[in-house]
Structures are given as structure tokens and as C-alpha cells.
PDB file of N, CA and C in Angstrom:
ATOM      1  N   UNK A   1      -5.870 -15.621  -0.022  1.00  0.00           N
ATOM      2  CA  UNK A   1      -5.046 -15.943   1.110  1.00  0.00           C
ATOM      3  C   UNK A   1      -3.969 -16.941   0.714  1.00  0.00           C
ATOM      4  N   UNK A   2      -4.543 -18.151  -0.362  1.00  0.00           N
ATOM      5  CA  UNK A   2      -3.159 -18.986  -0.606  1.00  0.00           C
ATOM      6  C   UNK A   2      -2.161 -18.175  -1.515  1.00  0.00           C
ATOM      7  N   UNK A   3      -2.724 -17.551  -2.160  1.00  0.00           N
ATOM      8  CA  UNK A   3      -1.329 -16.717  -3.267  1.00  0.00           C
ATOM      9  C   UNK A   3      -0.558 -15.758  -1.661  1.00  0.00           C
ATOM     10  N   UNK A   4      -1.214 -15.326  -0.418  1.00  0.00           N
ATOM     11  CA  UNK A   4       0.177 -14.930   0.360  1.00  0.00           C
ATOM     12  C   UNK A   4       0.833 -15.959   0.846  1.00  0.00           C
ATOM     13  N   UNK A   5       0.751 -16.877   1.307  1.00  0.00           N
ATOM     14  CA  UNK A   5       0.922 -18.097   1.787  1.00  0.00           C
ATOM     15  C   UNK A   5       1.934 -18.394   0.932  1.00  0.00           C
ATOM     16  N   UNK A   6       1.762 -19.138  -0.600  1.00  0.00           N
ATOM     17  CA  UNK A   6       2.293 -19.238  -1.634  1.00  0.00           C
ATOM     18  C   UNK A   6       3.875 -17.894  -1.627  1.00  0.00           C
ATOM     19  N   UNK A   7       3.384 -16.577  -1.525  1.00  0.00           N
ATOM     20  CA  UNK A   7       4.580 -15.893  -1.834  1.00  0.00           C
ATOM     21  C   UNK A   7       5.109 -15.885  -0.374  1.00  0.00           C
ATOM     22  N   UNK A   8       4.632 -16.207   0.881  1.00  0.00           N
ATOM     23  CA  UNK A   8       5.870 -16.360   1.761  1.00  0.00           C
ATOM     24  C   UNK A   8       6.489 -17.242   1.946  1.00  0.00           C
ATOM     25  N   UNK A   9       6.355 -18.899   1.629  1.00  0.00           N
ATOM     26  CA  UNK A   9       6.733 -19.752   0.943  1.00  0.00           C
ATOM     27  C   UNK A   9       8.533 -19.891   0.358  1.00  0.00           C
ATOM     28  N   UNK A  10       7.699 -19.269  -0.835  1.00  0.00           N
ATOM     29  CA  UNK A  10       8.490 -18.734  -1.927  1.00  0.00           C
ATOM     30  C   UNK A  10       9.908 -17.866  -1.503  1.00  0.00           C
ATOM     31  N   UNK A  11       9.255 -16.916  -0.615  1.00  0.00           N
ATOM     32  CA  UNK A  11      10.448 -16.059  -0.227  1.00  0.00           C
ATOM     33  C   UNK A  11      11.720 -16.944   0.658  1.00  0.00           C
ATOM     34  N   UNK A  12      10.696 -17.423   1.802  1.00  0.00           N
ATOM     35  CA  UNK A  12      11.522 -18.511   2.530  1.00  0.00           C
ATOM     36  C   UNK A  12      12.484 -19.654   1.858  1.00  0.00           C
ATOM     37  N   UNK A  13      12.216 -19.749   0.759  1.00  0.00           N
ATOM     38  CA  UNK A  13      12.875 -21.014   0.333  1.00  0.00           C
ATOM     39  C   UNK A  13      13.760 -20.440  -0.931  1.00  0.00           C
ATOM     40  N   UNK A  14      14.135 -19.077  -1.070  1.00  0.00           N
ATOM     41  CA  UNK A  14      15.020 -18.698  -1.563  1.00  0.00           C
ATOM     42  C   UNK A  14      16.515 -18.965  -1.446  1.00  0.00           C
ATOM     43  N   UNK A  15      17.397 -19.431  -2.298  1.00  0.00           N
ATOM     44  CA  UNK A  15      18.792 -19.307  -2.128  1.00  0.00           C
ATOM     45  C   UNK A  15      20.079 -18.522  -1.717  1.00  0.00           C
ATOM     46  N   UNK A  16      19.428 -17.625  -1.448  1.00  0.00           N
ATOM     47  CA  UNK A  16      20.649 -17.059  -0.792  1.00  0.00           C
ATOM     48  C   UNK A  16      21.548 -17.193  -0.331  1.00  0.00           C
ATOM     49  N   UNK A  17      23.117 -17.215   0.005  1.00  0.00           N
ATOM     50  CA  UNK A  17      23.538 -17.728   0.767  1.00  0.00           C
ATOM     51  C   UNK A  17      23.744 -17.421   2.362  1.00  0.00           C
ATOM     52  N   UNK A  18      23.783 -17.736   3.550  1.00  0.00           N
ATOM     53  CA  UNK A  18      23.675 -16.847   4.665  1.00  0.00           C
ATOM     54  C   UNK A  18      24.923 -15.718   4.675  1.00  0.00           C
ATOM     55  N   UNK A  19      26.094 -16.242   3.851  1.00  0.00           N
ATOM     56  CA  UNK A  19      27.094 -15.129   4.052  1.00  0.00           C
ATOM     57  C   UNK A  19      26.928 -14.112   3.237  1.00  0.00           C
ATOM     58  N   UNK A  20      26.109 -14.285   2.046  1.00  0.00           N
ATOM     59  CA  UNK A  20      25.811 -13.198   1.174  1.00  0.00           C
ATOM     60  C   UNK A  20      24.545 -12.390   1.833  1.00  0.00           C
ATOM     61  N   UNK A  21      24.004 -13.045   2.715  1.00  0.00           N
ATOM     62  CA  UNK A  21      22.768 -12.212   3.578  1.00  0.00           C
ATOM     63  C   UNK A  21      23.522 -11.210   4.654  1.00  0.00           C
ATOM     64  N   UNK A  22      24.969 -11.702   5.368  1.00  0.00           N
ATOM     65  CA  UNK A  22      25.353 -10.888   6.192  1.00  0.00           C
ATOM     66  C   UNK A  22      26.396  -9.871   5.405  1.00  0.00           C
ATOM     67  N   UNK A  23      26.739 -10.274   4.073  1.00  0.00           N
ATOM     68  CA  UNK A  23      27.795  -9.192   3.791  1.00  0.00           C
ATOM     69  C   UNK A  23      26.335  -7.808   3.495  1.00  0.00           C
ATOM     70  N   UNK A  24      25.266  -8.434   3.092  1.00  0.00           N
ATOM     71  CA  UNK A  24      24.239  -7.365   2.594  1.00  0.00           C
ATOM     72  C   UNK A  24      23.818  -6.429   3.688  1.00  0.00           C
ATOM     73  N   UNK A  25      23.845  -7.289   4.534  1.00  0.00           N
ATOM     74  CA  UNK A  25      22.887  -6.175   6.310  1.00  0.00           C
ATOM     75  C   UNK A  25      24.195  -5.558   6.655  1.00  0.00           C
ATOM     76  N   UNK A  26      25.974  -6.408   6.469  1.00  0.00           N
ATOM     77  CA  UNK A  26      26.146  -5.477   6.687  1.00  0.00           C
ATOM     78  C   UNK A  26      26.944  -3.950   6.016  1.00  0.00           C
ATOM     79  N   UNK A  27      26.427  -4.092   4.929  1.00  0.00           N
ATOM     80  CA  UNK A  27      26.939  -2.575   4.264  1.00  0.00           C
ATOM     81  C   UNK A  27      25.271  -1.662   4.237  1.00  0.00           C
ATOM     82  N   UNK A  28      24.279  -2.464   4.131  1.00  0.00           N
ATOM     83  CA  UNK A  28      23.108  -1.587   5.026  1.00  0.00           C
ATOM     84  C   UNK A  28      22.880  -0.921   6.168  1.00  0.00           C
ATOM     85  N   UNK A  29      24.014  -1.428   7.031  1.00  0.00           N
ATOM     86  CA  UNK A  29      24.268  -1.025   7.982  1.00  0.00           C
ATOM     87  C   UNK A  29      24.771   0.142   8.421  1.00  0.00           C
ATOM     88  N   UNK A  30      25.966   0.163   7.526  1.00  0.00           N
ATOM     89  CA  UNK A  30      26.389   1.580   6.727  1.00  0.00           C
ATOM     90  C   UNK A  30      25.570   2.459   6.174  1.00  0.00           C
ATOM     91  N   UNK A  31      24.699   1.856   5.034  1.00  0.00           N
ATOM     92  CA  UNK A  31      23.748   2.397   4.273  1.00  0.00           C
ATOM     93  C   UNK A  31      24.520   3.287   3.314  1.00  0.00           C
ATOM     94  N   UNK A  32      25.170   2.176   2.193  1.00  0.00           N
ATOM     95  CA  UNK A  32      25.927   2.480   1.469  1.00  0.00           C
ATOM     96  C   UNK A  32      25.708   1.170   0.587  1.00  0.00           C
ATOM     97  N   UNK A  33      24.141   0.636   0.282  1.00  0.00           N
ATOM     98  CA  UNK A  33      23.771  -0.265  -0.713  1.00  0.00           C
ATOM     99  C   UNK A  33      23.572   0.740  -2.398  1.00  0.00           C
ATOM    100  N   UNK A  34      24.198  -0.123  -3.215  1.00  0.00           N
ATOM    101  CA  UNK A  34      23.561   0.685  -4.480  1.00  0.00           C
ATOM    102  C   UNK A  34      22.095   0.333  -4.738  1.00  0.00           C
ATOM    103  N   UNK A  35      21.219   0.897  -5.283  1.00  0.00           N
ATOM    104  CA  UNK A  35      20.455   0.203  -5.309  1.00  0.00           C
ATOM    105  C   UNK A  35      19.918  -0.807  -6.357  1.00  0.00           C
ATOM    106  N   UNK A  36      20.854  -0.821  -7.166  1.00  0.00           N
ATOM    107  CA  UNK A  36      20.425  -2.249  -8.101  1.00  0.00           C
ATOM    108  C   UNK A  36      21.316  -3.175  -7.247  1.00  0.00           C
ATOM    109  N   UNK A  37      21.907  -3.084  -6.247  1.00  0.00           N
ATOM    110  CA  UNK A  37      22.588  -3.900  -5.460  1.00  0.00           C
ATOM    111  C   UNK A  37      21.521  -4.723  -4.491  1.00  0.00           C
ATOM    112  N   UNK A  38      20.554  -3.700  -3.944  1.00  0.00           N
ATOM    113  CA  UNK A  38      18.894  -3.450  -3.080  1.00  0.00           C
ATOM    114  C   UNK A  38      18.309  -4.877  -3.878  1.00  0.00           C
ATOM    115  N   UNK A  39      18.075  -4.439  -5.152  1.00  0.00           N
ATOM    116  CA  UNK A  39      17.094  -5.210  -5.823  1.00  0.00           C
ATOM    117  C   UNK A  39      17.594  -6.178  -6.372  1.00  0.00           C
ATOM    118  N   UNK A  40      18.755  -6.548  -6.279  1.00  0.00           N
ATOM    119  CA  UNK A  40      19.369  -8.329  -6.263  1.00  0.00           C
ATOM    120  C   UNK A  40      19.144  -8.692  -5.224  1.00  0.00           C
ATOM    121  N   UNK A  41      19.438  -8.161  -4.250  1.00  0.00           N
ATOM    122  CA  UNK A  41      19.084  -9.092  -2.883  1.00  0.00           C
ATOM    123  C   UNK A  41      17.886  -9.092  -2.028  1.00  0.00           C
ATOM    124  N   UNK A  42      17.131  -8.415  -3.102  1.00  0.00           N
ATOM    125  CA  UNK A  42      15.240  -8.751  -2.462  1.00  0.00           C
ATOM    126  C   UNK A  42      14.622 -10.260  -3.084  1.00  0.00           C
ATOM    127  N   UNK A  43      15.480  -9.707  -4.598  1.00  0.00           N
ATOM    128  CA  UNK A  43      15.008 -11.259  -4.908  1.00  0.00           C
ATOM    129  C   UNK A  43      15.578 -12.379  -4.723  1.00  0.00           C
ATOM    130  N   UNK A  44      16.784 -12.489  -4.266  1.00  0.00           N
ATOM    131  CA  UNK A  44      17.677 -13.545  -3.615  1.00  0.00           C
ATOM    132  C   UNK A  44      18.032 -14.497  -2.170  1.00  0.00           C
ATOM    133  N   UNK A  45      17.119 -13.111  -1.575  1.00  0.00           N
ATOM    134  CA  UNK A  45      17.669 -13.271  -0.310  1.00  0.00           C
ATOM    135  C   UNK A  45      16.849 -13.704   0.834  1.00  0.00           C
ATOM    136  N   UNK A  46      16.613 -15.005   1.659  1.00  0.00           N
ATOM    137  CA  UNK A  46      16.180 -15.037   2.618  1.00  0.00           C
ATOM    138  C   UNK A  46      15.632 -14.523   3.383  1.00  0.00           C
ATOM    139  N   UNK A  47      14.844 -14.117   3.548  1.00  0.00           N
ATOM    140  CA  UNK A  47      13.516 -13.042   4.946  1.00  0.00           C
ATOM    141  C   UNK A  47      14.136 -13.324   5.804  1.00  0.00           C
ATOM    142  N   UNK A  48      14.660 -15.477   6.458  1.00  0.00           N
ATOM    143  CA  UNK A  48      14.630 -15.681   7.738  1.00  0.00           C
ATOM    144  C   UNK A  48      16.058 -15.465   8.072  1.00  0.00           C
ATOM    145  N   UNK A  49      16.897 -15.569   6.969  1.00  0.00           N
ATOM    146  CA  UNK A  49      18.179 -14.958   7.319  1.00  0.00           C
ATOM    147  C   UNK A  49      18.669 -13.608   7.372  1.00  0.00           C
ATOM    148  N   UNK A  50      18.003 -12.601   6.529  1.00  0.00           N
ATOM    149  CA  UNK A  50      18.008 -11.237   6.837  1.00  0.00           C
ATOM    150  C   UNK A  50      17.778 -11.130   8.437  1.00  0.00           C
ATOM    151  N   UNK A  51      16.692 -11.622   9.062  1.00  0.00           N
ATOM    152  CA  UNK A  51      16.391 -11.043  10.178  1.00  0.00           C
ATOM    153  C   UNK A  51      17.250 -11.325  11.247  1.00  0.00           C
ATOM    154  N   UNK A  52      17.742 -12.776  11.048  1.00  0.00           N
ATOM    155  CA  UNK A  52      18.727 -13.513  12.013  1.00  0.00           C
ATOM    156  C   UNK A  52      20.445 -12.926  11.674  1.00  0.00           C
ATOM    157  N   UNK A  53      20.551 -12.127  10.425  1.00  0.00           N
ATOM    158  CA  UNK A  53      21.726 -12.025  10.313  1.00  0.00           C
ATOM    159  C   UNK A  53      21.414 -10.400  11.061  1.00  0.00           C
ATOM    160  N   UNK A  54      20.341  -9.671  10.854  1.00  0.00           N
ATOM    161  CA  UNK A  54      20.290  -8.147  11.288  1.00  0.00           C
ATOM    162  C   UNK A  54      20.068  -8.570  12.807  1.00  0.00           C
ATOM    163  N   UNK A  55      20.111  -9.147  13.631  1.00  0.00           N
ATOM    164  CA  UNK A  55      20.323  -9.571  14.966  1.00  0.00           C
ATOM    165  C   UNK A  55      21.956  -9.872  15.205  1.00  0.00           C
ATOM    166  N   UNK A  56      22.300 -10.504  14.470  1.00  0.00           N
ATOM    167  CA  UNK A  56      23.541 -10.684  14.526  1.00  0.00           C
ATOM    168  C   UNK A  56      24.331  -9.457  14.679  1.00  0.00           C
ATOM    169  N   UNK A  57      24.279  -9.113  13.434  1.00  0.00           N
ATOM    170  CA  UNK A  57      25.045  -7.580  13.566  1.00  0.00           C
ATOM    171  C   UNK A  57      24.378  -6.917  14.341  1.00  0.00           C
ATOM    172  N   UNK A  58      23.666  -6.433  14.830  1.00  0.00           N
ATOM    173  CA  UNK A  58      23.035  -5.380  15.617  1.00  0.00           C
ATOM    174  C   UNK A  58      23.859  -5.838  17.491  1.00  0.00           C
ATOM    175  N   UNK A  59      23.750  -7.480  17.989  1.00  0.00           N
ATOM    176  CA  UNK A  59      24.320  -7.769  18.703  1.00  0.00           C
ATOM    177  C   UNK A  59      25.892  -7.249  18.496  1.00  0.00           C
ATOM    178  N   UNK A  60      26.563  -7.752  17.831  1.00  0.00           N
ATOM    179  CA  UNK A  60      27.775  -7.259  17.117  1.00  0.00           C
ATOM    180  C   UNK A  60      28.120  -5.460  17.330  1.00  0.00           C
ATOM    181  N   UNK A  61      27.596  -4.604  16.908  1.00  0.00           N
ATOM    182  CA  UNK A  61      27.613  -3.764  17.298  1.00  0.00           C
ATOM    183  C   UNK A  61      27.376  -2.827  18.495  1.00  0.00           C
ATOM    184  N   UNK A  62      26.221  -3.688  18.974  1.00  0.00           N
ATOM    185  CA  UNK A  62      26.389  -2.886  20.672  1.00  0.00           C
ATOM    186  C   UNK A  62      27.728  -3.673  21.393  1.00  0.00           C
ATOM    187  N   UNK A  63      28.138  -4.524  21.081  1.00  0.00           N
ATOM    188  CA  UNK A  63      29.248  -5.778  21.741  1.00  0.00           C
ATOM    189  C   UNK A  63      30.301  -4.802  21.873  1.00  0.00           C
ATOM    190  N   UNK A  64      30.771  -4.011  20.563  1.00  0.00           N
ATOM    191  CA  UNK A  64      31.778  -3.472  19.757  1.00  0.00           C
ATOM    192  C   UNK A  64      31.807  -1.971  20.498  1.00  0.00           C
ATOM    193  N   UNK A  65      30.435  -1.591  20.918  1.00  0.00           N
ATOM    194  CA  UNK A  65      29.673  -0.198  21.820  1.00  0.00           C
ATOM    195  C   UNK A  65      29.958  -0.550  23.068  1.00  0.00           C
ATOM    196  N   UNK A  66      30.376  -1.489  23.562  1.00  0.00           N
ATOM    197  CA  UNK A  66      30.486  -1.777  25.157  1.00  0.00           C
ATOM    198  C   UNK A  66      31.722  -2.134  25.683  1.00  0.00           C
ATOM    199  N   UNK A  67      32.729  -2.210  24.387  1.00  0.00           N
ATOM    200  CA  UNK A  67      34.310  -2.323  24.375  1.00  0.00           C
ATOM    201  C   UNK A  67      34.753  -1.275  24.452  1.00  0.00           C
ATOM    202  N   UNK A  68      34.427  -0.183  23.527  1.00  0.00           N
ATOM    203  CA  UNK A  68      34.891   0.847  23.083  1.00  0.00           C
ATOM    204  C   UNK A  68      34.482   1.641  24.790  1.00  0.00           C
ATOM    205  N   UNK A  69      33.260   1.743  25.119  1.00  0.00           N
ATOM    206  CA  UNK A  69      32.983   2.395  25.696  1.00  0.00           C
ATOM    207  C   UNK A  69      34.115   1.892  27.764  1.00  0.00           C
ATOM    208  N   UNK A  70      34.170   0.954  27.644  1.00  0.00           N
ATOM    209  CA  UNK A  70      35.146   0.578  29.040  1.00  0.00           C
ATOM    210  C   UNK A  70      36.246   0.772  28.356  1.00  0.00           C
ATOM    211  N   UNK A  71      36.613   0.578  27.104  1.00  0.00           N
ATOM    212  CA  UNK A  71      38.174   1.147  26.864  1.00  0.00           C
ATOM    213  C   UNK A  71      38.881   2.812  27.247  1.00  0.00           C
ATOM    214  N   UNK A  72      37.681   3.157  26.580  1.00  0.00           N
ATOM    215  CA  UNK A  72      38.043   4.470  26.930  1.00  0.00           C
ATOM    216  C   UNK A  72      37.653   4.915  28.986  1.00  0.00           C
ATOM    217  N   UNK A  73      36.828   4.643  29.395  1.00  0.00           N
ATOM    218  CA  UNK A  73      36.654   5.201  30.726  1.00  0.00           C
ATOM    219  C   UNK A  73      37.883   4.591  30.957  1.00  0.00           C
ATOM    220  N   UNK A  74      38.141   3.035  31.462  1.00  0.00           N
ATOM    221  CA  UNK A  74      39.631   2.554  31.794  1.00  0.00           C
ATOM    222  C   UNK A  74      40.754   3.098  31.967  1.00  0.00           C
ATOM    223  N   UNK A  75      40.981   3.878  30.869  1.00  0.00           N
ATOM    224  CA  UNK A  75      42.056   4.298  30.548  1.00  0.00           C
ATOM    225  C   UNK A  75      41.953   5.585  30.653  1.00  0.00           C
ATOM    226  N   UNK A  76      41.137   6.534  31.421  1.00  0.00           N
ATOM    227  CA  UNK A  76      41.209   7.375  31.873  1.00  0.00           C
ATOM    228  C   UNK A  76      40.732   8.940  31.237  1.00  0.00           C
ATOM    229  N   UNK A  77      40.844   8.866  29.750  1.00  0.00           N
ATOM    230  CA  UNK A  77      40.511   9.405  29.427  1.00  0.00           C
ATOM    231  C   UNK A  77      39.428  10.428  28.803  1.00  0.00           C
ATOM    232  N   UNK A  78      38.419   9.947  30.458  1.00  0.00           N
ATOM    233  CA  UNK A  78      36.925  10.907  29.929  1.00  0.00           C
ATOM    234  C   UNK A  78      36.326  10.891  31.242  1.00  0.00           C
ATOM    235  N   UNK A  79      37.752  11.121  32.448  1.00  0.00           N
ATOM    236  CA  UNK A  79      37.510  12.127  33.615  1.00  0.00           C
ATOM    237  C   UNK A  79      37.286  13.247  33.329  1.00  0.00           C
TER     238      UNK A  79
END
């Protein structure tokens, strides 16, 4: 039980930077990671910022889904 403890730890207190966590979620987002691109940023990268940055964008994108979507009714074009 302490060696998981120990490796979540570990993961948490990784360097990553948070902007290098959001440029990563977001071309995953896309899903257009290489994957030796994948496996630099497993070992680099923050758990607690992955999750907080994949909230981010995910907010971000429905935001971006709820513009688009009154732009177009507005303006008439999807009578």
C-alpha cells in the first residue's frame, strides 16, 4: 500500500508546467498527440493539472458550443 501512496505522491509532485499541461489536453482534444509526444507527458505531467486543465477546456468548449449555437439561430439562418 505505501509503494501506491509513494507513486501517487510522486506523480503529484511532478514538474510540469500548467501551460505545458493545457497545450497537451489541448491537442488531445483533437487527438492528434504523437505518441512519443503521449509518453513525455505521462512522465512529466501533473495528474492534478491534467484534470483541472481537461475541465478547463471541456468548459471552454461547450462555452464556444453555446456561441456558435445562438449565433447561428440569431441570425436566422436555421429557420
Amino acid at each position: 500500500m505505501s509503494d501506491d501512496r509513494n507513486g501517487l505522491k510522486g506523480a503529484a509532485a511532478r514538474k510540469g508546467s500548467f501551460l505545458q499541461t493545457m497545450r497537451a489536453v489541448g491537442w488531445s482534444f483533437f487527438g492528434v498527440r504523437k505518441s512519443s509526444e503521449y509518453a513525455k507527458d505521462v512522465e512529466k505531467l501533473n495528474p492534478v493539472h491534467v484534470i483541472v486543465a481537461g475541465i478547463i477546456g471541456a468548459a471552454i468548449f461547450i462555452g464556444v458550443l453555446v456561441l456558435v449555437v445562438r449565433w447561428v439561430v440569431g441570425s436566422g439562418v436555421a429557420r
